[in-house]
C-alpha atoms as a PDB file:
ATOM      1  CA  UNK A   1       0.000   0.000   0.000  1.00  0.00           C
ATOM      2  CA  UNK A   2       3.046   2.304   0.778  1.00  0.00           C
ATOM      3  CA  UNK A   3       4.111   2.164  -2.819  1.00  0.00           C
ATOM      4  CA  UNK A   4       0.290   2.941  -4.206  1.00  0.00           C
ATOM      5  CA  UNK A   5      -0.008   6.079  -1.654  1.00  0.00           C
ATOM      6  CA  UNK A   6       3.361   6.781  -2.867  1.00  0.00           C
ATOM      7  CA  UNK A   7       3.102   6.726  -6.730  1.00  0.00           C
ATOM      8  CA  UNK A   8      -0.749   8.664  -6.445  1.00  0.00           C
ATOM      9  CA  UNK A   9       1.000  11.417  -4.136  1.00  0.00           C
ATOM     10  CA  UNK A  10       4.364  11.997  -6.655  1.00  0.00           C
ATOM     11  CA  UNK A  11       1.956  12.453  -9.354  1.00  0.00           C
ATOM     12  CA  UNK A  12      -0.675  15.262  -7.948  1.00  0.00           C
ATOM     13  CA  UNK A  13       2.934  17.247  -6.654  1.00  0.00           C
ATOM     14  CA  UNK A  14       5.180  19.671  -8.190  1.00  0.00           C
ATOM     15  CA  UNK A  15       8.274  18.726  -5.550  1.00  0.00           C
ATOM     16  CA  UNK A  16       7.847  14.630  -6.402  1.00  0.00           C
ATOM     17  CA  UNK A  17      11.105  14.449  -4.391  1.00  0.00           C
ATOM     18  CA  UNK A  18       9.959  15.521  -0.947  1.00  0.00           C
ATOM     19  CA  UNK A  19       6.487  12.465  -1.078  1.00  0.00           C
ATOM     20  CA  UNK A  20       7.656  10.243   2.125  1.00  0.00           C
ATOM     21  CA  UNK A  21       5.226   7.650   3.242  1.00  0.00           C
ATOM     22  CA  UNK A  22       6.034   6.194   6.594  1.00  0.00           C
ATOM     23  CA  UNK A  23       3.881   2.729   7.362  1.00  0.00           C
ATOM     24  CA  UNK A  24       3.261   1.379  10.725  1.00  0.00           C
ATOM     25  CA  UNK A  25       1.335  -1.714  11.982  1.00  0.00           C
ATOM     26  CA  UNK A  26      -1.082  -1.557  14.717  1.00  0.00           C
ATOM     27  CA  UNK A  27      -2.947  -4.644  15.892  1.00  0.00           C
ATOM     28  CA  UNK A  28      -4.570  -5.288  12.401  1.00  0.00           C
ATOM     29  CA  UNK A  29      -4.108  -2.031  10.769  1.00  0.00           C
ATOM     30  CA  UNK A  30      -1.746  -0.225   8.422  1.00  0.00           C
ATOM     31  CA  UNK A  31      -1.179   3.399   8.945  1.00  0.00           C
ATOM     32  CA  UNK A  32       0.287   5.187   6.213  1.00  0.00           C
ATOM     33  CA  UNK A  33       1.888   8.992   7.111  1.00  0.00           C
ATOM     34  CA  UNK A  34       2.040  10.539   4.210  1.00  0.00           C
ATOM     35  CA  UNK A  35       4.455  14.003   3.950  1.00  0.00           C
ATOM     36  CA  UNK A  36       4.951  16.042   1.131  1.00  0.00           C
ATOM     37  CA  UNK A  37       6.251  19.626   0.856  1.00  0.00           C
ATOM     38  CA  UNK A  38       4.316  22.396   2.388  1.00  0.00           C
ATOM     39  CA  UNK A  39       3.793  24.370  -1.435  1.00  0.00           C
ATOM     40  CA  UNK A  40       2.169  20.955  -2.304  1.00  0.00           C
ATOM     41  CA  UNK A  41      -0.381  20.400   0.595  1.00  0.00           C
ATOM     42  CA  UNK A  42      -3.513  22.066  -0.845  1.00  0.00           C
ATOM     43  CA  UNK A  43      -2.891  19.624  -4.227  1.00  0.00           C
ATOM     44  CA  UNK A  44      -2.720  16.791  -1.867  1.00  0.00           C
ATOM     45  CA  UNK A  45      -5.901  17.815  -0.133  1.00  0.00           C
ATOM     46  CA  UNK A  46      -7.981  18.962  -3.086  1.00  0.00           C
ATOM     47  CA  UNK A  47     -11.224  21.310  -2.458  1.00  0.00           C
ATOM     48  CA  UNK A  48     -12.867  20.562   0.560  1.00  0.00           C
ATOM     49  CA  UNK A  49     -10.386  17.456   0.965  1.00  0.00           C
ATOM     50  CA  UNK A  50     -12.144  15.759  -2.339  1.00  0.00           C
ATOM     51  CA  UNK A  51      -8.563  14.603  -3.870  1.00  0.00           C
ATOM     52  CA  UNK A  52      -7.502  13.376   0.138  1.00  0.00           C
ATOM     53  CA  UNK A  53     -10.649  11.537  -0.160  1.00  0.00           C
ATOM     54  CA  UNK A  54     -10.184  10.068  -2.979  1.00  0.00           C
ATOM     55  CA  UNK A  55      -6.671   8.688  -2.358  1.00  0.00           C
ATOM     56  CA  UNK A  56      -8.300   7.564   1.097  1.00  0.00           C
ATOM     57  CA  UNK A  57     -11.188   5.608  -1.165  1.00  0.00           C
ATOM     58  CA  UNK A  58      -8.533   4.080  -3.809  1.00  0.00           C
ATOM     59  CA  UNK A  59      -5.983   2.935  -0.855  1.00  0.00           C
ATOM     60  CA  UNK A  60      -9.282   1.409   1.122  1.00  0.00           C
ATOM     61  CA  UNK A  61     -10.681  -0.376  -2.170  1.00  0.00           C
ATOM     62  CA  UNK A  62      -6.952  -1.754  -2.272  1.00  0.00           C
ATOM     63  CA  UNK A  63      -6.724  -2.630   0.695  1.00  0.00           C
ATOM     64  CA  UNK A  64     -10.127  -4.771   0.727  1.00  0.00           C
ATOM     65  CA  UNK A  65      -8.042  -7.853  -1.570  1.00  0.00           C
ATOM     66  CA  UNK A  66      -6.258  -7.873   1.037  1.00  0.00           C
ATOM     67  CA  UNK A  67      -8.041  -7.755   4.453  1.00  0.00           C
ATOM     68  CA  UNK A  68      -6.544  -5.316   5.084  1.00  0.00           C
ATOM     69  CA  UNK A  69      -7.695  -2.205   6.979  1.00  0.00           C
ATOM     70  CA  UNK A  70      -5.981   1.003   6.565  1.00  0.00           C
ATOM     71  CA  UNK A  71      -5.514   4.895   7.898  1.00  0.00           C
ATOM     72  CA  UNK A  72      -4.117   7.786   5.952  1.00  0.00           C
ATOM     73  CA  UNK A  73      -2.902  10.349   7.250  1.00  0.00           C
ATOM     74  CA  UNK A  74      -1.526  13.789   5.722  1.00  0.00           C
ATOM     75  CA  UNK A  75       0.965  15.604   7.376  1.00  0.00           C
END
């Protein structure tokens, strides 16, 4: 999943080079940190958090194959 947040996130920036995703496991789920540079946040979040929601949606759907439940988080 790190590699999926990862590829979706260097795509929507302009920095591609500052996208970090940091996974941790907790009990059964996966949370996913993602970081990118400050300049890049809003195209990360989208209006009203629409693209962040989408990512979120994509990542879930994903994760579903595998059982799988998983947290984004933007930082």
């Amino acid at each position: 999943m790190k590699e999926l947040v990862e590829m979706i996130a260097r795509a929507l920036v302009d920095h591609p080079e500052e996208v970090v995703v940091n996974e941790t496991l907790k009990d059964d789920t996966v949370h996913l940190e993602l970081k990118v540079a400050e300049s890049d946040m809003g195209k990360v979040i989208g209006k009203q958090g629409r693209i962040a929601r989408a990512i979120r949606t994509v990542v879930k759907a994903a994760g579903m194959k595998t059982d799988e439940k998983i947290i984004i988080d933007i930082i």
